[in-house]
N, C-alpha and C. Protein backbone atom coordinates (compact mmCIF):
# COMPACT_ATOMS: atom_id res chain seq x y z
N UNK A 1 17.45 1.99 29.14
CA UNK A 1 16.46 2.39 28.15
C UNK A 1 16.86 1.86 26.78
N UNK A 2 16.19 1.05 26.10
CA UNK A 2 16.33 0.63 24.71
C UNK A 2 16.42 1.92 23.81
N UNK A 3 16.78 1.53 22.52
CA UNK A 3 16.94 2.85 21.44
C UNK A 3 16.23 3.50 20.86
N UNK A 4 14.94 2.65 20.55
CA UNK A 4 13.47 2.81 20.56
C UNK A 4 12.32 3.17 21.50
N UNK A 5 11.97 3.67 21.35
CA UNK A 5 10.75 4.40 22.53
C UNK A 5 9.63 3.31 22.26
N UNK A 6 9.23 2.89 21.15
CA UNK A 6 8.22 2.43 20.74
C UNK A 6 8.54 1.01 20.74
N UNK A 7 9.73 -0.08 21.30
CA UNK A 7 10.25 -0.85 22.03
C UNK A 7 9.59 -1.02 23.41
N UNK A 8 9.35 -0.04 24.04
CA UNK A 8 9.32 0.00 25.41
C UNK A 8 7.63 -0.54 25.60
N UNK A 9 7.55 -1.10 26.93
CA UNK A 9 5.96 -1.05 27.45
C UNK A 9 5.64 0.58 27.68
N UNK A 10 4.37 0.35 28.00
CA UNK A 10 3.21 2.03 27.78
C UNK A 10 3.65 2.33 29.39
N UNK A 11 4.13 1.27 30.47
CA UNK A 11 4.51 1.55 31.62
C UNK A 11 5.48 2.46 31.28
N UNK A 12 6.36 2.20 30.91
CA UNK A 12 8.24 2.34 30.75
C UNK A 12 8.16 3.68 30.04
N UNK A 13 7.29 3.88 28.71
CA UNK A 13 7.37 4.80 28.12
C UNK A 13 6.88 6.12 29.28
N UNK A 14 5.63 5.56 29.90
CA UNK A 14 5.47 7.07 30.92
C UNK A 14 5.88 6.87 31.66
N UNK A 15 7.07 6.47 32.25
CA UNK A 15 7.85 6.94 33.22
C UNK A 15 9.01 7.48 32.73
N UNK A 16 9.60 6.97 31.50
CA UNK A 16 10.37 7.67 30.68
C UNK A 16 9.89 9.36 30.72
N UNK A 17 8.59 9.56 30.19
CA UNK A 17 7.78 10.93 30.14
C UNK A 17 8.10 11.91 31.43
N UNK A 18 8.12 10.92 32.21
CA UNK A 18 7.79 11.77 33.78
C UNK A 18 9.26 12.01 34.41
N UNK A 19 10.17 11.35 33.69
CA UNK A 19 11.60 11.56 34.12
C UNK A 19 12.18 13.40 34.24
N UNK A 20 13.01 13.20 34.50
CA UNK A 20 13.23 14.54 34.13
C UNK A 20 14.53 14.76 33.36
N UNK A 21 14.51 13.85 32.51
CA UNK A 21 15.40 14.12 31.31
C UNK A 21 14.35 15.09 30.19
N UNK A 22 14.71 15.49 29.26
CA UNK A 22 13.94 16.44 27.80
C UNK A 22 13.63 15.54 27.46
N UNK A 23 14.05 14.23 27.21
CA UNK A 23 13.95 13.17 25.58
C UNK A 23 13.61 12.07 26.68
N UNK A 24 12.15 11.84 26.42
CA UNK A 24 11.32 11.58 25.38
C UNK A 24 9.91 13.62 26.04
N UNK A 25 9.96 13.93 25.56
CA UNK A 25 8.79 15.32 25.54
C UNK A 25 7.70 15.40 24.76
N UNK A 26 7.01 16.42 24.44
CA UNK A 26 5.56 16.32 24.11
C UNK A 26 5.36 16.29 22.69
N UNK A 27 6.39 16.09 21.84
CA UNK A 27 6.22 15.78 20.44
C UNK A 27 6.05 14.12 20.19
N UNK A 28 6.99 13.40 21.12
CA UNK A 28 6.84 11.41 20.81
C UNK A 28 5.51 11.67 22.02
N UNK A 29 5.32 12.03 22.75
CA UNK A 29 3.49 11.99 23.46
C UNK A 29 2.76 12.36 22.49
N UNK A 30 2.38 13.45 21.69
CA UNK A 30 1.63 13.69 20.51
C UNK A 30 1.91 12.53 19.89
N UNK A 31 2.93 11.97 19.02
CA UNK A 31 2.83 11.26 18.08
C UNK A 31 2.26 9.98 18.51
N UNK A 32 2.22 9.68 19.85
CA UNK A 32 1.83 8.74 20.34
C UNK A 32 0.19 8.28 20.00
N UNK A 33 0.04 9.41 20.73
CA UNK A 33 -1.60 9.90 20.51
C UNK A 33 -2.26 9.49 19.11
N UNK A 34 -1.47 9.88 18.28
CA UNK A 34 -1.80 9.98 16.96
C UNK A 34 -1.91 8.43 16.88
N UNK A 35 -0.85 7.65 16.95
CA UNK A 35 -0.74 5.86 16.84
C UNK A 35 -2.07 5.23 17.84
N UNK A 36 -2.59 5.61 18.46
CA UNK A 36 -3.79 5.37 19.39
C UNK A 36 -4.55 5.52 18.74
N UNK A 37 -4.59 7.12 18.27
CA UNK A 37 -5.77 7.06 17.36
C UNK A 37 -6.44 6.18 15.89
N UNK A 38 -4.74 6.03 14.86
CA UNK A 38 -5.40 5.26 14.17
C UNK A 38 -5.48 3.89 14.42
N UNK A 39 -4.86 3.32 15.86
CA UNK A 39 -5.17 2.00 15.76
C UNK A 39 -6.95 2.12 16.30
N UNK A 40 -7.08 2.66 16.85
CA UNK A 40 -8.87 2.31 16.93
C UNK A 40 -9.72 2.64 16.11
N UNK A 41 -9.11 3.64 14.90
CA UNK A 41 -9.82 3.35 13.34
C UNK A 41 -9.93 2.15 12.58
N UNK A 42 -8.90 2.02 13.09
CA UNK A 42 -8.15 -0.02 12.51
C UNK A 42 -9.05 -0.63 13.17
N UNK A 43 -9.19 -0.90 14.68
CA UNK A 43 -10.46 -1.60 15.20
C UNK A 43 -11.91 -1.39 14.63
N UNK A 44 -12.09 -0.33 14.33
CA UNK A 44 -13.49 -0.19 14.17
C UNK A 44 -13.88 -0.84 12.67
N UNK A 45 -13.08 -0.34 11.60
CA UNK A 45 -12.70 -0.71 10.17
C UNK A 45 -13.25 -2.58 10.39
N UNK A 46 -12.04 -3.64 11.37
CA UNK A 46 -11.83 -4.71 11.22
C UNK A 46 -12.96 -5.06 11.69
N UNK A 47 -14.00 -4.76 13.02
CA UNK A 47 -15.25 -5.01 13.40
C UNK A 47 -16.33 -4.87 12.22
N UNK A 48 -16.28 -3.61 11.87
CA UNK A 48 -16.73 -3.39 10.44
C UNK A 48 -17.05 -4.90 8.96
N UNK A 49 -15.52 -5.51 9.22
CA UNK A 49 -15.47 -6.19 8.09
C UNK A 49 -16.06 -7.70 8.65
N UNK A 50 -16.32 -7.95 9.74
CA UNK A 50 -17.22 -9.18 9.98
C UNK A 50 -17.91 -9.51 9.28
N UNK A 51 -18.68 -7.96 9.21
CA UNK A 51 -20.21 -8.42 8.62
C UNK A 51 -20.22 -7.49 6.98
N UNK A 52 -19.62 -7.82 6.89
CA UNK A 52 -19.49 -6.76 5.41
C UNK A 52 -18.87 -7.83 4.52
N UNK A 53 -18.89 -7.80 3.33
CA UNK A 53 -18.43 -8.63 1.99
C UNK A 53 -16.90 -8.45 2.04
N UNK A 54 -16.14 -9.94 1.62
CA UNK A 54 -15.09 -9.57 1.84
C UNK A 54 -14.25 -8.39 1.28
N UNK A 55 -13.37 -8.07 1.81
CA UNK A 55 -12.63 -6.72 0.72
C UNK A 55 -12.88 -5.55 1.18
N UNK A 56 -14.16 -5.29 1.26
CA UNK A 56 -14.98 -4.06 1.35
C UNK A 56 -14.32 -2.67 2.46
N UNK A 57 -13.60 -3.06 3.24
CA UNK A 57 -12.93 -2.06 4.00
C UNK A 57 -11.41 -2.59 4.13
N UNK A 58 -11.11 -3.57 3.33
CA UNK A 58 -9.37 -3.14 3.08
C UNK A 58 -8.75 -2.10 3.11
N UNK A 59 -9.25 -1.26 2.32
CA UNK A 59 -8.04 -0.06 1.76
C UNK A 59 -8.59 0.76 2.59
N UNK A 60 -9.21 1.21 3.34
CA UNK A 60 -9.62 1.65 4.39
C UNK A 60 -8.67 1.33 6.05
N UNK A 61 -8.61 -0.16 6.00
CA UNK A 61 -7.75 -0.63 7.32
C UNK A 61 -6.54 -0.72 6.76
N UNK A 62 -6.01 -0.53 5.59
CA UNK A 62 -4.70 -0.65 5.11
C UNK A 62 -4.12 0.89 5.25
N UNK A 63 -5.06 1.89 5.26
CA UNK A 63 -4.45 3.22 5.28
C UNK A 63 -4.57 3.96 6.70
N UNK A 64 -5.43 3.33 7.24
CA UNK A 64 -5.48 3.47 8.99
C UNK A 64 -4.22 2.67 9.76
N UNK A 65 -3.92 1.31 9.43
CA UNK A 65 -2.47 0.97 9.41
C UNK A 65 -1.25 1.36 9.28
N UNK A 66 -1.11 2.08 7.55
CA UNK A 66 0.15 2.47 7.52
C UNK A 66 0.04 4.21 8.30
N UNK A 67 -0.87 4.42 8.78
CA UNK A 67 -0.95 5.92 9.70
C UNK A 67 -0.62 5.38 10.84
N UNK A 68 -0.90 4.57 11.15
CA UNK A 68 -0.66 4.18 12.57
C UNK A 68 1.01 3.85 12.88
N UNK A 69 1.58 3.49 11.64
CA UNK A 69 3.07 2.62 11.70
C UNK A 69 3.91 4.49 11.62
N UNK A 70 3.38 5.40 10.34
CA UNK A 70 3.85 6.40 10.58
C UNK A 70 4.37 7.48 11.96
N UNK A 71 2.88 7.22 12.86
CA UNK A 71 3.00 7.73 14.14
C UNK A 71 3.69 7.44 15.19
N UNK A 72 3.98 6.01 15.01
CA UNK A 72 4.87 5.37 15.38
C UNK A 72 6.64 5.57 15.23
N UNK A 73 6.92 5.77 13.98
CA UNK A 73 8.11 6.20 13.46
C UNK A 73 8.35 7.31 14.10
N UNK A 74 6.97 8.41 14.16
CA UNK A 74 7.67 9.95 14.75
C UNK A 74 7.78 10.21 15.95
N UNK A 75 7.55 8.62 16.57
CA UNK A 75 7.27 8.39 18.53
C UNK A 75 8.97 8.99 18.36
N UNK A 76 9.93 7.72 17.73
CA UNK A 76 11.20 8.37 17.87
C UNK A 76 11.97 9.31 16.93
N UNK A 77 11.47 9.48 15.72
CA UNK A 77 11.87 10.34 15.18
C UNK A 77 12.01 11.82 15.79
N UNK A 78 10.89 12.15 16.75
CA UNK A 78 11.11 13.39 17.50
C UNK A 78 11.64 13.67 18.47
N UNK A 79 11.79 12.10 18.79
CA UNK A 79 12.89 12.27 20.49
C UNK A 79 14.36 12.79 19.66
N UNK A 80 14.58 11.72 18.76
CA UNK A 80 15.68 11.67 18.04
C UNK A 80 15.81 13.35 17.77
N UNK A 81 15.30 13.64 17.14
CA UNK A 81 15.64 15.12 16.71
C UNK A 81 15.86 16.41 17.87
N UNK A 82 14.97 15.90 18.94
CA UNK A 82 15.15 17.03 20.22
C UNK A 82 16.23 16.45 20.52
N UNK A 83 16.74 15.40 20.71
CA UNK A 83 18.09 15.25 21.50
C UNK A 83 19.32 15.97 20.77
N UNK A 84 19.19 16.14 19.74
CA UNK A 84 20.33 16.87 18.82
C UNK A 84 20.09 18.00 19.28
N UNK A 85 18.82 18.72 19.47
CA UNK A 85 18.87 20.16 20.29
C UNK A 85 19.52 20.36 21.56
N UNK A 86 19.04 19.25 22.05
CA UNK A 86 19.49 19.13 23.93
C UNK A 86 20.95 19.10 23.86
N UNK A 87 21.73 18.28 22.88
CA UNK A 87 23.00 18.15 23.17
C UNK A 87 23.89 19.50 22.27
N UNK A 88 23.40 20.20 21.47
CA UNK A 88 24.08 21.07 21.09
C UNK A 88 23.50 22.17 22.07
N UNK A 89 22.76 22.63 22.76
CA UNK A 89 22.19 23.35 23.85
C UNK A 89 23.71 23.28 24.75
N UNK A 90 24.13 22.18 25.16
CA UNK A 90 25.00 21.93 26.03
C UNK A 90 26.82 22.70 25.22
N UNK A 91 26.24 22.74 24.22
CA UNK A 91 27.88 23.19 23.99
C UNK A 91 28.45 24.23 25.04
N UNK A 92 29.65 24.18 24.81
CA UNK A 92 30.44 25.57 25.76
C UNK A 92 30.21 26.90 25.10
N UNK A 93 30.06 27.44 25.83
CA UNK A 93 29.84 29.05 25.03
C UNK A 93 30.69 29.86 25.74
N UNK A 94 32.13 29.86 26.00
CA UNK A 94 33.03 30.86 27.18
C UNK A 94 33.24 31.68 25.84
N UNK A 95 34.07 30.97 25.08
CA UNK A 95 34.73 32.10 24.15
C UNK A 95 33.81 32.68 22.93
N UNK A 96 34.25 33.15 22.32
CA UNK A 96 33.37 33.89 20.83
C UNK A 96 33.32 32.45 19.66
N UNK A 97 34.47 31.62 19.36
CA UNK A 97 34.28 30.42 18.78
C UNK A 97 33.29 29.67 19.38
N UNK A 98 33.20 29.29 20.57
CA UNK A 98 32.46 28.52 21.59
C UNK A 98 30.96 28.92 20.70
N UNK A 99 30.90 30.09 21.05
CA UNK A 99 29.65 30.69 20.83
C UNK A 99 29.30 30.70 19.29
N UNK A 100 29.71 30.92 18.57
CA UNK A 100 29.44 30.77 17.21
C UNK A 100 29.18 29.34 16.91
N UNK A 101 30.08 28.36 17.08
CA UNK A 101 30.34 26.84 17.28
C UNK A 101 28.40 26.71 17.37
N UNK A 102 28.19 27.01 18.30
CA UNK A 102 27.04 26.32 19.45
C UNK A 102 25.75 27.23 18.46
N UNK A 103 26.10 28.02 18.57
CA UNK A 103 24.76 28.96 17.60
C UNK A 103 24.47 28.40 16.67
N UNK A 104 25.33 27.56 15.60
CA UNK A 104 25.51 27.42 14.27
C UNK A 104 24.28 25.92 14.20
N UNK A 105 24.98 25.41 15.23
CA UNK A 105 24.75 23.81 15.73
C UNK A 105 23.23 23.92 16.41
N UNK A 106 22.88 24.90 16.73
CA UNK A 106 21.79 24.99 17.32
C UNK A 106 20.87 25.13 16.22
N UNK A 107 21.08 26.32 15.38
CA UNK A 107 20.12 26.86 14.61
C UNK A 107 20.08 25.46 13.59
N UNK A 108 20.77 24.92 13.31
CA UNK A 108 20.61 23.57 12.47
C UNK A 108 19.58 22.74 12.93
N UNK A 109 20.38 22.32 14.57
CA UNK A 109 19.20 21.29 15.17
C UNK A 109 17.73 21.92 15.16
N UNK A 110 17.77 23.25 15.69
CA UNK A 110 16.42 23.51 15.66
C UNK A 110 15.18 23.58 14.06
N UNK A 111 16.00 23.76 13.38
CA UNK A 111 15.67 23.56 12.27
C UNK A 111 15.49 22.35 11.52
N UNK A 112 15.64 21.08 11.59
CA UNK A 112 15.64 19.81 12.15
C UNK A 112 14.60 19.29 12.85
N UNK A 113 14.43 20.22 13.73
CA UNK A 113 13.63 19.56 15.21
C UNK A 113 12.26 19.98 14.49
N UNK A 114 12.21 21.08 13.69
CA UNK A 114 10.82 21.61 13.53
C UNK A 114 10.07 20.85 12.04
N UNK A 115 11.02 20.39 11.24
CA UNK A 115 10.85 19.39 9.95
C UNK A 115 9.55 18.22 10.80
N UNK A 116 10.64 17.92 11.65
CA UNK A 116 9.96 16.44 12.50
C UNK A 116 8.47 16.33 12.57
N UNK A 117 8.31 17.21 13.85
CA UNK A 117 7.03 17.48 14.17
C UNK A 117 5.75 18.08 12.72
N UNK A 118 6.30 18.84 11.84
CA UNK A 118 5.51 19.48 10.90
C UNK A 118 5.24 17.75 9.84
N UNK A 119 5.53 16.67 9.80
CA UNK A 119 4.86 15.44 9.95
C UNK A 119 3.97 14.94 10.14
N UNK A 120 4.11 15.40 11.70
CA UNK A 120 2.83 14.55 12.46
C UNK A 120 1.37 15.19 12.10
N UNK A 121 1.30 16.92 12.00
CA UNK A 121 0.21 17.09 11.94
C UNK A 121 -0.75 16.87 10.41
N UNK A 122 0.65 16.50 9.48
CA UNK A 122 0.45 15.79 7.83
C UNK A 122 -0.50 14.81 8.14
N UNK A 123 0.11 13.74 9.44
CA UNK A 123 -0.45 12.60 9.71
C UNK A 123 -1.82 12.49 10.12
N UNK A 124 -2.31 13.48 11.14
CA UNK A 124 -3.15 13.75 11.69
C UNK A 124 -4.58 13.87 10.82
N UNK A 125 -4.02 15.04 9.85
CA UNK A 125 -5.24 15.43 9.36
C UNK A 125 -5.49 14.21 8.42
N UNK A 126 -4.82 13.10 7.75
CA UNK A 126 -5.18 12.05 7.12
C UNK A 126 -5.51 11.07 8.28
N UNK A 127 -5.48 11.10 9.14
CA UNK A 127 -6.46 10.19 10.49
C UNK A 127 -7.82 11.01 10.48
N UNK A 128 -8.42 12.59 10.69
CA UNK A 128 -9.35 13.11 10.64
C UNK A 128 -10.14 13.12 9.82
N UNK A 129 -9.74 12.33 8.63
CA UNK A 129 -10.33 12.29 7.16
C UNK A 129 -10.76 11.09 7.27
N UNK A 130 -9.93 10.30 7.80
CA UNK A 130 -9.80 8.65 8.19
C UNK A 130 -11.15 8.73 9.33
N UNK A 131 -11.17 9.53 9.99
CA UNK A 131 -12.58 9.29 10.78
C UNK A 131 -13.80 9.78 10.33
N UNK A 132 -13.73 10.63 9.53
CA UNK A 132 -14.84 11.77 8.66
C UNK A 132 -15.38 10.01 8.04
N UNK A 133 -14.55 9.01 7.29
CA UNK A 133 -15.06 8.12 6.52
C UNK A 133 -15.62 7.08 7.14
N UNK A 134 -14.96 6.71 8.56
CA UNK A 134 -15.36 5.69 9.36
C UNK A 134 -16.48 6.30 10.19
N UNK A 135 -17.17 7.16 10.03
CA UNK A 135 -18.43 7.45 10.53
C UNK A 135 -19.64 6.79 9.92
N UNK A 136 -19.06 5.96 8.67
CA UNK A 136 -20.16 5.23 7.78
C UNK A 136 -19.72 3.75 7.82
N UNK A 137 -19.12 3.23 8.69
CA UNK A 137 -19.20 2.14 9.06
C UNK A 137 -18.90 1.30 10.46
N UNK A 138 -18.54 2.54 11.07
CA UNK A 138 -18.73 2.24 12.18
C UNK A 138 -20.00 1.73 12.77
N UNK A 139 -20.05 0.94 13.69
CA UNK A 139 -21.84 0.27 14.48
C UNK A 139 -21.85 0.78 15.46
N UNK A 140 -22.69 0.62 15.88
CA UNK A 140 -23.70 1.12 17.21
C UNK A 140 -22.86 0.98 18.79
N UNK A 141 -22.37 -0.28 18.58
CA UNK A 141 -21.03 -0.05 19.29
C UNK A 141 -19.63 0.23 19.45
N UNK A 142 -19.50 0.74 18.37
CA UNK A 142 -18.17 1.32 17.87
C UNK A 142 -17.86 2.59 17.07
N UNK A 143 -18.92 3.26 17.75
CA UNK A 143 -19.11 4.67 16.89
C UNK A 143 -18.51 5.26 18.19
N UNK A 144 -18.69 5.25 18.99
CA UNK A 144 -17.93 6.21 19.90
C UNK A 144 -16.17 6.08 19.96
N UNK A 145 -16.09 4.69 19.58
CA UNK A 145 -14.32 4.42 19.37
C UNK A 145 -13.73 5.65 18.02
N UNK A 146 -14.56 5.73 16.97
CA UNK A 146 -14.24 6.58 16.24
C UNK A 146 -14.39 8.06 16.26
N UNK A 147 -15.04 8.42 17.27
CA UNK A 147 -14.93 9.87 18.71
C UNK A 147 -13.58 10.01 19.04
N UNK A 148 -13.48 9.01 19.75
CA UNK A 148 -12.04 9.19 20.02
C UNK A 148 -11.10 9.02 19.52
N UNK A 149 -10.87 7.95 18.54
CA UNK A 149 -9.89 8.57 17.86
C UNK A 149 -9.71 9.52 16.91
N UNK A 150 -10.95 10.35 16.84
CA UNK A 150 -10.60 11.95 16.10
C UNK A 150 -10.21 12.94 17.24
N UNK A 151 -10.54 12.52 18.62
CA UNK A 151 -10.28 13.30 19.75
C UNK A 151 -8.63 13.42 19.42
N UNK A 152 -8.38 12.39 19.50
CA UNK A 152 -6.87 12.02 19.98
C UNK A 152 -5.70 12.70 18.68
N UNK A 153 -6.45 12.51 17.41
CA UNK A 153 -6.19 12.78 16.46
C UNK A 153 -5.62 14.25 16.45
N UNK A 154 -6.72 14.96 16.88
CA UNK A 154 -6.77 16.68 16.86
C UNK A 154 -5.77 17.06 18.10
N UNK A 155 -5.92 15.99 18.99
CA UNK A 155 -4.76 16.50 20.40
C UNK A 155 -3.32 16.19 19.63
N UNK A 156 -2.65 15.10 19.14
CA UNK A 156 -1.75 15.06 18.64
C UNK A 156 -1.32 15.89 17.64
N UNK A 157 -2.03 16.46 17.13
CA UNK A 157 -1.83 17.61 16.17
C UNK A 157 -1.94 19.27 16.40
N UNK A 158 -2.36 19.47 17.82
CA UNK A 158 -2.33 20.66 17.95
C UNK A 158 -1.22 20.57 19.25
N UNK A 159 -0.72 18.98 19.51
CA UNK A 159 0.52 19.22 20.27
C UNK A 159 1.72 18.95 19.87
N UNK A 160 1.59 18.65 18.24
CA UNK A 160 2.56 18.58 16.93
C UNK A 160 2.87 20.22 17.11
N UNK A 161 1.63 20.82 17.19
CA UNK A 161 1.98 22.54 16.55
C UNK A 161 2.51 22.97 17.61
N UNK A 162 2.00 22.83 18.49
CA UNK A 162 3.04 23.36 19.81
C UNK A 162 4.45 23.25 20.10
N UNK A 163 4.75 21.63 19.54
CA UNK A 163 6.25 21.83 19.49
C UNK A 163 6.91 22.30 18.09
N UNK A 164 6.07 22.89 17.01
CA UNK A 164 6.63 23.36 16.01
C UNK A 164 6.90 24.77 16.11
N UNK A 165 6.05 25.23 16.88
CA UNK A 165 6.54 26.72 17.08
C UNK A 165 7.26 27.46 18.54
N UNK A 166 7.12 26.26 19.19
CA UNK A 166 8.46 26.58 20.05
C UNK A 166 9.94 26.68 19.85
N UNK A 167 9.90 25.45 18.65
CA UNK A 167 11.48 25.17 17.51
C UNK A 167 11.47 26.59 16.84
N UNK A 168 10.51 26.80 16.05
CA UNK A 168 10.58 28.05 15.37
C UNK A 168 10.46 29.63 15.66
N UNK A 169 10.43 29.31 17.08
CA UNK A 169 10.73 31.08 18.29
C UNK A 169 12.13 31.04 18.63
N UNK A 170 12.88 29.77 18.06
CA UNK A 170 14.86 29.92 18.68
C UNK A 170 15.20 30.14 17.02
N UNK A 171 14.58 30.09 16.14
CA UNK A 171 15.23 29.78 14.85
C UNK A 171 15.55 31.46 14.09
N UNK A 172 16.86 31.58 13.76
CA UNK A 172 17.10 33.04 13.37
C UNK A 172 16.46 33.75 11.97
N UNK A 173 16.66 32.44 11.31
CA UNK A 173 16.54 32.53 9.89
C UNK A 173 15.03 33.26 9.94
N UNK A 174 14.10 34.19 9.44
CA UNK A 174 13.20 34.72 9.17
C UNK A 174 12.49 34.31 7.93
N UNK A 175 13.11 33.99 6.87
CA UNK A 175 12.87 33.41 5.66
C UNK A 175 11.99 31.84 6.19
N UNK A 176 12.91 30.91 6.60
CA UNK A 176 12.83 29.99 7.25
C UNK A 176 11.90 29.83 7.93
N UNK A 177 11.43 30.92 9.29
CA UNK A 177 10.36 30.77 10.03
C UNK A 177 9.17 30.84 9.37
N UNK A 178 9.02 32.20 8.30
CA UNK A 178 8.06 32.28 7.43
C UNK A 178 7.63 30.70 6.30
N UNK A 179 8.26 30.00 5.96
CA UNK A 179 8.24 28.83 5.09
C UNK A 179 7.28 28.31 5.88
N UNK A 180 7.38 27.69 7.13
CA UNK A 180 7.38 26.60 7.90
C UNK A 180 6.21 27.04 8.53
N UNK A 181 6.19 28.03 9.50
CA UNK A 181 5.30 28.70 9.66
C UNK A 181 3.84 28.92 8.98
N UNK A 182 4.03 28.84 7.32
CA UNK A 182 3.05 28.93 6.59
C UNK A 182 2.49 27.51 6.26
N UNK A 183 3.37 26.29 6.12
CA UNK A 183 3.43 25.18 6.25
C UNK A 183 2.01 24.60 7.19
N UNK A 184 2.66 25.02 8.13
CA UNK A 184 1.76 24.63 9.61
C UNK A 184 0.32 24.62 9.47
N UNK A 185 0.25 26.41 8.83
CA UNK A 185 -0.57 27.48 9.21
C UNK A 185 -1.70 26.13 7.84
N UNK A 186 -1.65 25.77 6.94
CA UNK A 186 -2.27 25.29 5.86
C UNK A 186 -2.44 23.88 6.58
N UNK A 187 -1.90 23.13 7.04
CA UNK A 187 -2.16 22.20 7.63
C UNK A 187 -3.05 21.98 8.49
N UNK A 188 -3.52 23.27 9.33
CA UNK A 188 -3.56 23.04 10.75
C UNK A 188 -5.68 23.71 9.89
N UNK A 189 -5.85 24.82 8.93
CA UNK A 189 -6.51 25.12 8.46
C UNK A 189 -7.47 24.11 8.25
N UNK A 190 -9.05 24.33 9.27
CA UNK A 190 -10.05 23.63 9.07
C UNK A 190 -10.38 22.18 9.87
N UNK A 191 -9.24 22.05 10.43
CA UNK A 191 -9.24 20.66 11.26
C UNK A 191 -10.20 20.37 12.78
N UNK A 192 -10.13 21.62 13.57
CA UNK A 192 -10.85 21.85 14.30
C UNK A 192 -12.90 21.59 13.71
N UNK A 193 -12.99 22.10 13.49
CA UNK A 193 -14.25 21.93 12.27
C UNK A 193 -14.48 20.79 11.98
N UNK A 194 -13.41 20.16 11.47
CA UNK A 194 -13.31 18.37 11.06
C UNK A 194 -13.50 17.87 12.12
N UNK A 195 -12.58 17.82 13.34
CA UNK A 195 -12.73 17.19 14.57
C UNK A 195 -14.56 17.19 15.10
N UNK A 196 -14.87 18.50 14.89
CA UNK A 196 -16.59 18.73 15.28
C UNK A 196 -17.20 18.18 14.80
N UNK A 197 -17.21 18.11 13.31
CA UNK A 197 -18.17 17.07 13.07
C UNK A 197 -18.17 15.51 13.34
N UNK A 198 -17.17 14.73 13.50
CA UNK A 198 -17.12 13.47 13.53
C UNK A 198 -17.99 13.67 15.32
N UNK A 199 -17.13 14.47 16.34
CA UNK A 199 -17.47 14.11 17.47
C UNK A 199 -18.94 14.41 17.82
N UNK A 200 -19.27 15.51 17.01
CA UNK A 200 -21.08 16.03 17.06
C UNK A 200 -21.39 14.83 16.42
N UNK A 201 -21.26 14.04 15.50
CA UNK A 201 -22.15 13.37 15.00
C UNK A 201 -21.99 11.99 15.56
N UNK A 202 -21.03 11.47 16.18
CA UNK A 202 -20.94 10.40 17.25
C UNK A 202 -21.55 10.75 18.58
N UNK A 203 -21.89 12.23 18.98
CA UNK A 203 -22.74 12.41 20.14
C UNK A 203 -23.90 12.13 20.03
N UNK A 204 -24.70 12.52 18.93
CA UNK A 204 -26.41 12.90 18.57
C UNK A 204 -26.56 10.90 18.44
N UNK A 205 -25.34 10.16 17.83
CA UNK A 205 -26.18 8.59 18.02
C UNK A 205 -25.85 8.14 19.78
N UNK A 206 -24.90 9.01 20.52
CA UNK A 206 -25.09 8.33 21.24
C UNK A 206 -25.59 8.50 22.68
N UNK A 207 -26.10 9.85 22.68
CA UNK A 207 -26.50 11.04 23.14
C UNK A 207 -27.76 10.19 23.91
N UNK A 208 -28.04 10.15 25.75
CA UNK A 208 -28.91 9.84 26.50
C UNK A 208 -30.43 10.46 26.16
């Protein structure tokens, strides 16, 4: 296995998935999702600019781009960070040092692990915004590409949150959970809603 996840073919990567090692798990699959999604904002944007004056959807495919390179980064940024869980998970715990040792190391990684993921769904909702806009230039054949990638958008982000609050049900600190927790909670606020409209309004054009 290379060091990079996002190295690998889409073969390699899901069989990596299906292994039964932890690393690679459902935070680099979310983030994945997310890189799917804005590359077919990027498609639709660049179809877009055929027929459009030059310029006119640059900064548009330039910010669907650097979302896409982001999602990418957190393919391994989150393996990276669960593996620091997985391997301090493994410490010895016989004696009372053991155990303190491993607690200490844990509550770090997990705290760590939950930074990661609280990212992606940053990312997300600037892809959902990213599709809210590409609903006005998308065409007749490429309005449903921008369906899906708000589909994919909202899945990567509510499977961002999933692994954020699984990190944050091992984490002791209470202060801590509350921060992060609230973090989420503002992030995650209204997106569903967002997702509806792009996909209601890519149904009604394309609706039998």
């Amino acid at each position: 296995m290379t060091d990079r996840l996002t190295d690998r073919s889409l073969r390699a990567f899901a069989d990596d998935l299906s292994s039964g090692a932890p690393v690679p798990g459902g935070g680099s699959a979310a983030a994945y999702a997310g890189a799917l999604g804005a590359s077919l904002a990027a498609m639709v944007a660049r179809i877009a600019a055929r027929k459009a004056e030059p310029g006119t959807h640059d900064a548009f495919t330039a910010a669907v781009d650097e979302l896409r390179e982001e999602f990418l980064r957190l393919v391994d940024d989150d393996a990276g960070a669960f593996a620091v869980v997985a391997e301090a998970m493994k410490l010895p715990k016989k004696t009372d040092e053991e155990k303190r040792v491993r607690a200490e190391r844990l509550q770090t990684a997990l705290h760590a692990a939950s930074r990661v993921p609280l990212r992606l769904p940053a990312a997300c909702r600037k892809l959902l915004d990213a599709c809210e806009r590409g609903l006005e230039i998308a065409s007749t054949s490429t309005i449903s590409d921008i369906g899906v990638a708000a589909l994919l958008g909202e899945a990567a982000l509510r499977g961002a949150a999933l692994n954020v609050m699984i990190n944050l049900a091992g984490l002791t600190d209470a202060a801590q959970v509350k921060v992060l927790s609230e973090e989420l909670d503002r992030t995650l606020e209204g997106t569903a809603e967002q997702r509806r409209r792009v996909t209601d309004f890519v149904e009604s054009r394309v609706a039998r």
